[in-house]
N, C-alpha and C. Protein backbone atom coordinates (compact mmCIF):
# COMPACT_ATOMS: atom_id res chain seq x y z
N UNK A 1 25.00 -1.60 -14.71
CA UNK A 1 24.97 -0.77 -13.52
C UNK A 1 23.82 -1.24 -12.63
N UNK A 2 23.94 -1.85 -11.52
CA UNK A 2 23.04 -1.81 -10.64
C UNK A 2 22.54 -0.90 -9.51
N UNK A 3 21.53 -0.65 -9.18
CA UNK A 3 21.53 0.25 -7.80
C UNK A 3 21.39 -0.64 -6.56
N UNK A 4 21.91 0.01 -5.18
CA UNK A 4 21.99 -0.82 -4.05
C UNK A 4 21.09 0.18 -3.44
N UNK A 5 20.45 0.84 -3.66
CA UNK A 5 19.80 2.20 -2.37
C UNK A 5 18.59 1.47 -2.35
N UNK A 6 17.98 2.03 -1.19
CA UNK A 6 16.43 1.19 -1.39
C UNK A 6 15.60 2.26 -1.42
N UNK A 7 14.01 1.62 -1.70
CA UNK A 7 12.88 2.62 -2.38
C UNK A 7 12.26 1.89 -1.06
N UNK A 8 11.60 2.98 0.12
CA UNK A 8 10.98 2.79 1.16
C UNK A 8 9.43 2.68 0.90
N UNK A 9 9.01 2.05 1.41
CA UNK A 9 7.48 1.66 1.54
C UNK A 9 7.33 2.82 3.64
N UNK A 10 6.55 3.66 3.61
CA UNK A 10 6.70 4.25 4.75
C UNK A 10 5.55 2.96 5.66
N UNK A 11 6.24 2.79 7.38
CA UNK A 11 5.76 2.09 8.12
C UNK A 11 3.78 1.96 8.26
N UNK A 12 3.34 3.25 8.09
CA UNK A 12 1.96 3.60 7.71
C UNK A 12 1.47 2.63 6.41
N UNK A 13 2.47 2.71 5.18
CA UNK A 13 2.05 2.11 4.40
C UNK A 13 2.30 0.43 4.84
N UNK A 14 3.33 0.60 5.14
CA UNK A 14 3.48 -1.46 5.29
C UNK A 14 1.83 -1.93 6.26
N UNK A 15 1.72 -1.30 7.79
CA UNK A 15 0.91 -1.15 8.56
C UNK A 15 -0.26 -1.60 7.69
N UNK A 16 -1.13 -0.41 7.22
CA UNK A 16 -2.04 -0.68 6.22
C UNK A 16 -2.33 -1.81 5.40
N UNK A 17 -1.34 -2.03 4.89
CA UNK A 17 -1.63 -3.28 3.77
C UNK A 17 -1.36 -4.56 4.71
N UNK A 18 -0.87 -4.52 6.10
CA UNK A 18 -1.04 -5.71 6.74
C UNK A 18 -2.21 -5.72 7.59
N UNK A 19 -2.99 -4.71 7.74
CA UNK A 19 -4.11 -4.79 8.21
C UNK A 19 -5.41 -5.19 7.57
N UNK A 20 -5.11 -4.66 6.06
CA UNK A 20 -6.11 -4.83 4.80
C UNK A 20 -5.87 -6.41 4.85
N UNK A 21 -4.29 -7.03 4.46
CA UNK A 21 -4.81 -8.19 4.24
C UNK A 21 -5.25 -9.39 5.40
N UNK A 22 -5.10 -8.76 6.45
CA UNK A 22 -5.94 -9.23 7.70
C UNK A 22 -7.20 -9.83 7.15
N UNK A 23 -7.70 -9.01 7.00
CA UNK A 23 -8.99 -8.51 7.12
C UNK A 23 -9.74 -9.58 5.62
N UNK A 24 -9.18 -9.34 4.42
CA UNK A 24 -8.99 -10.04 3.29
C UNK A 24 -8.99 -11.72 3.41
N UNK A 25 -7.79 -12.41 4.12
CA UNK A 25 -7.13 -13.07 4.82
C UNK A 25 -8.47 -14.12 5.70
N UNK A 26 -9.62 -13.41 6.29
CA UNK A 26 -10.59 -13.53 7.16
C UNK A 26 -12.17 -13.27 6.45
N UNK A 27 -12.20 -12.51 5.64
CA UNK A 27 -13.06 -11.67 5.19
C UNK A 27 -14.83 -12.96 5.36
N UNK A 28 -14.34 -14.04 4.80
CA UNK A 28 -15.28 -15.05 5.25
C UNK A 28 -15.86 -15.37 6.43
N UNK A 29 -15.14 -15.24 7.22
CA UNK A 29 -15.55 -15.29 8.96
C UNK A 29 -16.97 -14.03 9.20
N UNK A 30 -17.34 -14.29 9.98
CA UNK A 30 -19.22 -14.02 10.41
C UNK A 30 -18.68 -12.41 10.98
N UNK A 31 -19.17 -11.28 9.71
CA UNK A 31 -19.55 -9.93 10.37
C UNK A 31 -18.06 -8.72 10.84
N UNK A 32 -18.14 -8.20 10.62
CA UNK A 32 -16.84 -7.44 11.04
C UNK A 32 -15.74 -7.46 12.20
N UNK A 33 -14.30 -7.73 12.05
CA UNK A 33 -13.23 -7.86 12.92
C UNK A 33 -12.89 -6.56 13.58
N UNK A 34 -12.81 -6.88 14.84
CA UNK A 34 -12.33 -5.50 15.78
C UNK A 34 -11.02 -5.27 15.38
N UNK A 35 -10.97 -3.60 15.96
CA UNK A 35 -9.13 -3.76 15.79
C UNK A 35 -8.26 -4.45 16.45
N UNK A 36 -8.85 -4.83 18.04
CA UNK A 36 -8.38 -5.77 18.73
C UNK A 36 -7.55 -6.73 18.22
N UNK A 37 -8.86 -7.28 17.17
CA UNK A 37 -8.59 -9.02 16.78
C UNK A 37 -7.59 -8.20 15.58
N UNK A 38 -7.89 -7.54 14.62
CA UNK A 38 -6.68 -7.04 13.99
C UNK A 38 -5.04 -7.07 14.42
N UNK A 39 -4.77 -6.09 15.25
CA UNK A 39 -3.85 -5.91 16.17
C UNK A 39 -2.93 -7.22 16.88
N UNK A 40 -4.09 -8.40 17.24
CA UNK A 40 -3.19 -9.40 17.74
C UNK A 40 -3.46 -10.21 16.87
N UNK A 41 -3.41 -10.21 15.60
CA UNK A 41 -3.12 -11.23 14.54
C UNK A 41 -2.49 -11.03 13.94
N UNK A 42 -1.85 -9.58 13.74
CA UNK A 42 -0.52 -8.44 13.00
C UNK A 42 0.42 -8.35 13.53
N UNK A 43 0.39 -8.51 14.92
CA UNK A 43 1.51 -7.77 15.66
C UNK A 43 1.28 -6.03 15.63
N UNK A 44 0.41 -5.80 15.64
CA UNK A 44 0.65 -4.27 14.98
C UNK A 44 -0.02 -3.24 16.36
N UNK A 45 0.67 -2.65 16.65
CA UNK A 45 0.29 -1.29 17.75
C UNK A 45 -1.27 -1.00 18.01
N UNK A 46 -2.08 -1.36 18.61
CA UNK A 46 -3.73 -1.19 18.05
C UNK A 46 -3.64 0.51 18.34
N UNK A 47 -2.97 1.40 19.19
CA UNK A 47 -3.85 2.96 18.91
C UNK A 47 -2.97 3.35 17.51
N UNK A 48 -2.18 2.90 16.64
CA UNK A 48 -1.67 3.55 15.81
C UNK A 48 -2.40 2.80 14.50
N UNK A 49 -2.84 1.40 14.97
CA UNK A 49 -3.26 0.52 13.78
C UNK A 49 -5.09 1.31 13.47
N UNK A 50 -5.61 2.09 14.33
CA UNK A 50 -7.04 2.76 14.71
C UNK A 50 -6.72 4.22 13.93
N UNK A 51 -6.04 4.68 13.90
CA UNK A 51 -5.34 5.88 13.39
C UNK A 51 -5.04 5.50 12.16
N UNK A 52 -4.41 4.44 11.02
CA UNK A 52 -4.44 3.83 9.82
C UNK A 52 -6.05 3.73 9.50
N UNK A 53 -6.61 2.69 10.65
CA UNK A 53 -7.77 2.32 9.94
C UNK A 53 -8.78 3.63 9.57
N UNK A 54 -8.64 4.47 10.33
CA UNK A 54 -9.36 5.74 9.81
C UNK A 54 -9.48 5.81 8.75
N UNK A 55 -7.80 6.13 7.91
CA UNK A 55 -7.59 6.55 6.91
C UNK A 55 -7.74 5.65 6.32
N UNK A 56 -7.84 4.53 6.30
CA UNK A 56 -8.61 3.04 5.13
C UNK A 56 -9.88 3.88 4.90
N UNK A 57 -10.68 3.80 5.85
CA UNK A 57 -12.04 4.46 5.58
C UNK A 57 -12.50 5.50 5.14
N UNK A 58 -11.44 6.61 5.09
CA UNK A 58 -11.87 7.83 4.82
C UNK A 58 -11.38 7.72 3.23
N UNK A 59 -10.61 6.85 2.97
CA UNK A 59 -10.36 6.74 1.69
C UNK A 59 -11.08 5.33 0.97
N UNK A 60 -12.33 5.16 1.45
CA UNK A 60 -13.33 4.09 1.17
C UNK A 60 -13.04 3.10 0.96
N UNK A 61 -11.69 2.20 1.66
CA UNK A 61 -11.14 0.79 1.20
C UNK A 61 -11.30 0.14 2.33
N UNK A 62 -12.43 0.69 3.54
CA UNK A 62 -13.03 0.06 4.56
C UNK A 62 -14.23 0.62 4.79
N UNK A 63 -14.79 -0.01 5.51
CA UNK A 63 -16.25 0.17 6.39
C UNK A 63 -15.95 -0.02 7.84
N UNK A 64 -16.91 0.50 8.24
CA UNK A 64 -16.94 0.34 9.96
C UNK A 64 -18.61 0.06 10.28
N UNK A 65 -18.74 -1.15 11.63
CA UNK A 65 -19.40 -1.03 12.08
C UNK A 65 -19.57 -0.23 13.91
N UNK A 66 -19.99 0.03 14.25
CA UNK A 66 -19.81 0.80 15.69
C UNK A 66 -19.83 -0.62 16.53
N UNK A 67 -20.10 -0.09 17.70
CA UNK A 67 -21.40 -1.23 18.80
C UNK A 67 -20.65 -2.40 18.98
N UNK A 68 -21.30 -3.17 19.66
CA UNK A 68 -21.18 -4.70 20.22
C UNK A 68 -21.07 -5.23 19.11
N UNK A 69 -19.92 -5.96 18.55
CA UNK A 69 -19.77 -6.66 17.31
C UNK A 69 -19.62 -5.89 16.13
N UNK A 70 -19.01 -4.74 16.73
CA UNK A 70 -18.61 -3.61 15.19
C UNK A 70 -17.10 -4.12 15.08
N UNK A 71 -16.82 -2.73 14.38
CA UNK A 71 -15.15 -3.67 13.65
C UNK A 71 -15.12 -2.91 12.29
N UNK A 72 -14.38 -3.50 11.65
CA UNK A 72 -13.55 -3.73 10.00
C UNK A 72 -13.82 -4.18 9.18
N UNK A 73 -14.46 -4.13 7.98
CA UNK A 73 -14.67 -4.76 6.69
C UNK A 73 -14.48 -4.34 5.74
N UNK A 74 -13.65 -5.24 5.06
CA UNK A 74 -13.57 -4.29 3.80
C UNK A 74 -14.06 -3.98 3.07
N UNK A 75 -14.11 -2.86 1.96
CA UNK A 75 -15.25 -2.08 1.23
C UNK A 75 -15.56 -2.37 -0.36
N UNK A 76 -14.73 -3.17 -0.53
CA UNK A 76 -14.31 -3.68 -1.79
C UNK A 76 -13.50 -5.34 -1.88
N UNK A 77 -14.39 -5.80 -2.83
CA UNK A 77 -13.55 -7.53 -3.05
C UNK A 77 -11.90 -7.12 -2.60
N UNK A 78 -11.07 -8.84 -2.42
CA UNK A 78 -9.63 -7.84 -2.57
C UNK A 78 -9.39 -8.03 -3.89
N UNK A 79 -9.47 -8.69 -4.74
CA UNK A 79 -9.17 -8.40 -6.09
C UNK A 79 -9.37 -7.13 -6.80
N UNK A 80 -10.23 -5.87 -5.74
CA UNK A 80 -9.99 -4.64 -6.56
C UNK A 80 -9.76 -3.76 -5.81
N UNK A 81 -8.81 -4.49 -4.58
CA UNK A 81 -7.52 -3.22 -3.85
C UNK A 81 -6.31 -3.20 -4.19
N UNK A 82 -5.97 -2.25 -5.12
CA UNK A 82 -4.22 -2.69 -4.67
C UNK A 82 -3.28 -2.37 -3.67
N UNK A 83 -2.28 -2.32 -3.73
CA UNK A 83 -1.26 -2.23 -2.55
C UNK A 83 -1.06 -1.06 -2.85
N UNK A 84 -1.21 -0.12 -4.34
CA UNK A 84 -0.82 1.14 -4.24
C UNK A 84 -2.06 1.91 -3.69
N UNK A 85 -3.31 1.82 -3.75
CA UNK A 85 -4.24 2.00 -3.60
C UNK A 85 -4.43 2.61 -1.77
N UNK A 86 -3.54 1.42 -1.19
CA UNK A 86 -3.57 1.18 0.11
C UNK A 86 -2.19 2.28 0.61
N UNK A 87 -1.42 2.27 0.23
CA UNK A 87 -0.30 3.09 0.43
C UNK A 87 -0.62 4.20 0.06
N UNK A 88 -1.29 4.58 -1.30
CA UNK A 88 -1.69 6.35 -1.04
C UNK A 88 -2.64 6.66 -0.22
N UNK A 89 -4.05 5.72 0.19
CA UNK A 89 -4.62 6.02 1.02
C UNK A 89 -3.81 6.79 2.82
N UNK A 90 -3.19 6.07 2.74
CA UNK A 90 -1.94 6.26 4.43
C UNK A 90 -1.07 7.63 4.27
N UNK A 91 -0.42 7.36 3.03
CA UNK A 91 0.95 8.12 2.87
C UNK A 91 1.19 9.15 1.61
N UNK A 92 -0.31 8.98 0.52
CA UNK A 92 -0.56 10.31 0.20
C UNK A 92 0.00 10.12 -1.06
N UNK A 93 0.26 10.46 -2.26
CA UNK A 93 0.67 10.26 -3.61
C UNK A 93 1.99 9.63 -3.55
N UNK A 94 2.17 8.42 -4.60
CA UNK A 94 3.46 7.98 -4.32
C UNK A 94 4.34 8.61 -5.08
N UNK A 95 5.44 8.31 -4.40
CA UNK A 95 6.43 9.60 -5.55
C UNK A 95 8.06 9.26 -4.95
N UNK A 96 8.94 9.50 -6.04
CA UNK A 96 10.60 9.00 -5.70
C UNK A 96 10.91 10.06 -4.83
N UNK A 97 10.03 11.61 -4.34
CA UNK A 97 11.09 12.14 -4.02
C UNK A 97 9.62 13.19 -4.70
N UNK A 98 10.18 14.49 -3.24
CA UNK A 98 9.32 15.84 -3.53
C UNK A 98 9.87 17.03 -4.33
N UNK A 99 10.42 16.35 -5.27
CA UNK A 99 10.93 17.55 -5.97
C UNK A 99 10.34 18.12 -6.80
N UNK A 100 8.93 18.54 -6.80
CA UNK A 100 8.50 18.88 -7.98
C UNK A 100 8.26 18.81 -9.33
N UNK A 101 7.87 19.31 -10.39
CA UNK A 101 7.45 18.60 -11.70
C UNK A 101 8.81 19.65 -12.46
N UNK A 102 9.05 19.45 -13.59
CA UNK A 102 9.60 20.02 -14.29
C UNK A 102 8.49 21.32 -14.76
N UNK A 103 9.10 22.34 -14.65
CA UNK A 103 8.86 24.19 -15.60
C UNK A 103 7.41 24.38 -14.25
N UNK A 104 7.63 23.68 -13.15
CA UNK A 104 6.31 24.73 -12.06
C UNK A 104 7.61 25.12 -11.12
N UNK A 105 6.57 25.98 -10.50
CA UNK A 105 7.19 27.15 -9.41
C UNK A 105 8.66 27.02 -9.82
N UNK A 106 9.18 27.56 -10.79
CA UNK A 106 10.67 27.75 -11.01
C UNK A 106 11.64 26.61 -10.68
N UNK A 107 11.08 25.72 -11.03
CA UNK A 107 11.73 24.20 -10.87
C UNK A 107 12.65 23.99 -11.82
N UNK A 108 12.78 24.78 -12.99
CA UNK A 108 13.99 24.14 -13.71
C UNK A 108 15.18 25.60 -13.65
N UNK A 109 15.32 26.16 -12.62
CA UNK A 109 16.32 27.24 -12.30
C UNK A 109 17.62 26.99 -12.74
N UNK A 110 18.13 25.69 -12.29
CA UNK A 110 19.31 25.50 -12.50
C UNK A 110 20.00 24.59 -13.30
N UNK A 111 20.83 24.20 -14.05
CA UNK A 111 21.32 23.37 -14.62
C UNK A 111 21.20 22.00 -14.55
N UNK A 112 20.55 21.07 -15.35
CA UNK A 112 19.97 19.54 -15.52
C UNK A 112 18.57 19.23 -14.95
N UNK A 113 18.67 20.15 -14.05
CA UNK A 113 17.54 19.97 -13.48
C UNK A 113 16.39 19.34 -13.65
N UNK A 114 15.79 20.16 -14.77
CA UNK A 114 14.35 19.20 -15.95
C UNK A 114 15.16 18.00 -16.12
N UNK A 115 15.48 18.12 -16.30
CA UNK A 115 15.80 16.43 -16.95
C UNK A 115 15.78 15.32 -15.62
N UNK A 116 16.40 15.95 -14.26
CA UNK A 116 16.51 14.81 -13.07
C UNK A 116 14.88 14.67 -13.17
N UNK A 117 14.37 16.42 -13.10
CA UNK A 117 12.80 16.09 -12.42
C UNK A 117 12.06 15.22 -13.25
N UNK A 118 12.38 15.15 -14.73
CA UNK A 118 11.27 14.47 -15.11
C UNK A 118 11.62 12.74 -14.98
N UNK A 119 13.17 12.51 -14.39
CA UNK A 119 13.35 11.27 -14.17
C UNK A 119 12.81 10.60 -13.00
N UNK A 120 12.91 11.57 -11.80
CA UNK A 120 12.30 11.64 -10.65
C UNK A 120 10.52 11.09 -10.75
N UNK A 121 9.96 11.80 -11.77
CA UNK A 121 8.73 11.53 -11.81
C UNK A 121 8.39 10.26 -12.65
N UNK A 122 9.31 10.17 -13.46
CA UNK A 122 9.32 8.45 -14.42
C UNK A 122 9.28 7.36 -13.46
N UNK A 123 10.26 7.66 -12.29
CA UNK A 123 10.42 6.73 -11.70
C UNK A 123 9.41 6.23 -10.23
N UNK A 124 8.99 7.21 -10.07
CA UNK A 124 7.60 7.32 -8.76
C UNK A 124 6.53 6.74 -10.01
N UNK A 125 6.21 7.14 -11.22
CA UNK A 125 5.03 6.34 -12.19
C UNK A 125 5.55 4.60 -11.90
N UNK A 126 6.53 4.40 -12.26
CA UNK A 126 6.95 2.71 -12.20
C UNK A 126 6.63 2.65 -10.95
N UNK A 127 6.71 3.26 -10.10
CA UNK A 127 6.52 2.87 -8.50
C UNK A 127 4.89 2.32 -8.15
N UNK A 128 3.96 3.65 -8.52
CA UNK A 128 3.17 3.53 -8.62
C UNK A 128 2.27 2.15 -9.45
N UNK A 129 2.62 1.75 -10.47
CA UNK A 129 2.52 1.24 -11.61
C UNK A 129 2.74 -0.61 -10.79
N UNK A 130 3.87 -0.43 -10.53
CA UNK A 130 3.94 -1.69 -9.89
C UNK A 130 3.47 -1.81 -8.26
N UNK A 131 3.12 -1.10 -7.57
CA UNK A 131 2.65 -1.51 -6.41
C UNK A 131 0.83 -1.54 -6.77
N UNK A 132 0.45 -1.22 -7.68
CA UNK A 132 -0.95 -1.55 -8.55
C UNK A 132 -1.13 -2.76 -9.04
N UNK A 133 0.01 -3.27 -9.27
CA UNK A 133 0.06 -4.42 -10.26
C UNK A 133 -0.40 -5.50 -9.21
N UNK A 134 -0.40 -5.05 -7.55
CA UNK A 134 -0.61 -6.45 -7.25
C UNK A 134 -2.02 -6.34 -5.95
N UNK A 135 -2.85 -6.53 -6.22
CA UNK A 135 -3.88 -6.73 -5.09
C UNK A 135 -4.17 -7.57 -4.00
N UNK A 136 -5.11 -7.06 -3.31
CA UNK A 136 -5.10 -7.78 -1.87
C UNK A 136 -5.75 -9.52 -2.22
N UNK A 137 -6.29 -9.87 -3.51
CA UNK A 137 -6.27 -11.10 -3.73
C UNK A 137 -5.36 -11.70 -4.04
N UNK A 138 -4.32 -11.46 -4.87
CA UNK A 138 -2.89 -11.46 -4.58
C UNK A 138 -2.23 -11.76 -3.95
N UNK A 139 -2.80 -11.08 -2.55
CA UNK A 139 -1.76 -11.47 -1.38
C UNK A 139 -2.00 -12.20 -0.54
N UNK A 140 -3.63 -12.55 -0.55
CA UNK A 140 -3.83 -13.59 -0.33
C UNK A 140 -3.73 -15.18 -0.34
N UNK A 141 -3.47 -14.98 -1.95
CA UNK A 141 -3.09 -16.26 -2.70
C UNK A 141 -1.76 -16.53 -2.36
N UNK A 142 -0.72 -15.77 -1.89
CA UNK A 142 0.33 -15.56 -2.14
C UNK A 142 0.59 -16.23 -0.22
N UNK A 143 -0.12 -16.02 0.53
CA UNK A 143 -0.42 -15.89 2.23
C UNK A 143 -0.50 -17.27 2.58
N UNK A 144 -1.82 -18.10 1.83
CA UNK A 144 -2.09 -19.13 1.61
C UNK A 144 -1.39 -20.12 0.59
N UNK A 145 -0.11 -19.83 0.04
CA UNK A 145 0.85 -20.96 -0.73
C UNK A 145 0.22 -21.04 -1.98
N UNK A 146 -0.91 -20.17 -2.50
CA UNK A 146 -1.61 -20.82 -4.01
C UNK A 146 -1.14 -20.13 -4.96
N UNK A 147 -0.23 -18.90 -5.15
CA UNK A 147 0.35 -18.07 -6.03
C UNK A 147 0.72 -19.10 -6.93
N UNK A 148 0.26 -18.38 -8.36
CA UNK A 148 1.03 -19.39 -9.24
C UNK A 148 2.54 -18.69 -9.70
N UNK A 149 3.26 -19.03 -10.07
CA UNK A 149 4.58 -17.87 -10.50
C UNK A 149 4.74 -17.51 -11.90
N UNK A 150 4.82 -16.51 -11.71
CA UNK A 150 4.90 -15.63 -12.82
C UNK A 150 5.72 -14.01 -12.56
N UNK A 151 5.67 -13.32 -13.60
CA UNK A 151 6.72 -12.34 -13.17
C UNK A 151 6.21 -11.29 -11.75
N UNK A 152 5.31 -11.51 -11.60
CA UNK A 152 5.03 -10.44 -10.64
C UNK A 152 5.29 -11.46 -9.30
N UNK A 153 5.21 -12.60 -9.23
CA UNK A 153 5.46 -13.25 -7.71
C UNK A 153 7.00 -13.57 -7.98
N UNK A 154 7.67 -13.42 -8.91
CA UNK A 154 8.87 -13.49 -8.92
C UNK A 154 9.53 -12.35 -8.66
N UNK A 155 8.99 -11.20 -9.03
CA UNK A 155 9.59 -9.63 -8.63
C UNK A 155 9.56 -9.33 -7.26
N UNK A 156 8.33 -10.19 -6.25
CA UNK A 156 8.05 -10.08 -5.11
C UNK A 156 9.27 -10.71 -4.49
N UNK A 157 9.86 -11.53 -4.66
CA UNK A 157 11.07 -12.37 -4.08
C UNK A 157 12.55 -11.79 -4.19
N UNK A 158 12.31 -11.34 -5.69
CA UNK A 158 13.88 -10.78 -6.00
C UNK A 158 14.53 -9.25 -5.22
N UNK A 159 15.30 -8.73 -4.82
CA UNK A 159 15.75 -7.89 -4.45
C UNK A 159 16.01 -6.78 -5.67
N UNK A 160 16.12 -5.85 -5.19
CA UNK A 160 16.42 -4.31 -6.36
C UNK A 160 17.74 -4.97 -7.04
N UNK A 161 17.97 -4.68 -8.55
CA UNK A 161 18.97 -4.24 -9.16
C UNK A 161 19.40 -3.26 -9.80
């Protein structure tokens, strides 16, 4: 049995992790990147990409400088950001679906129920689990042609089954 439905990454989250690995991507270059220079090296909206970067920061996977030559840096090597890291920062706990946990607020009322919810939640853990598995050094390596292959740059290529 295969599935054809897809598991969405929300635009906030894609956003984010293409801004992180901007930034990653550069991180060597002299002193912090504006959103400017962000923005036209992404393609990415700069008042909505300023509105992300907040939330990088408020969830400590950036720094800011103010002033003449302020900007973006990141707050951490990228080898200890992951992509899930970066996606809950934006879009908030990852999860298949808000249905609740199994036996709270009268969640198992009706027939099968527990059983979807706790599949529901098996399956947001793998979600979680694998968008961890891969960091912003990662995607770097991966940016720059040096990925070596193995199952996780091979999972990156393959489509859902």
């Amino acid at each position: 049995m295969s599935y054809h439905g897809k598991v969405k990454v929300s635009t906030r989250g894609d956003y984010a992790s293409r801004a992180l690995l901007s930034l990653a991507l550069h991180q060597d270059d002299s002193g912090p990147t504006s959103v400017k220079e962000i923005a036209e090296r992404t393609g990415l909206p700069q008042p909505y990409l300023e509105q992300i970067l907040l939330a990088l920061k408020g969830a400590g996977l950036v720094r800011s400088k103010r002033g003449m030559g302020g900007g973006y840096v990141l707050a951490r090597p990228p080898g200890e950001i992951s992509l899930g890291q970066i996606v809950s920062a934006v879009d908030g706990p990852i999860v298949a679906g808000d249905f609740g946990r199994p036996h709270e607020n009268g969640a198992c009322d009706h027939e099968g129920q527990c059983v979807l919810l706790a599949v529901w939640a098996d399956v947001g853990e793998h979600m979680r689990e694998h968008l961890d598995s891969f960091t912003l050094a990662d995607m770097v390596r991966r940016a720059r042609g040096s990925a070596t292959e193995d199952s996780r740059t091979r999972s990156l290529a393959a489509p859902l089954a």
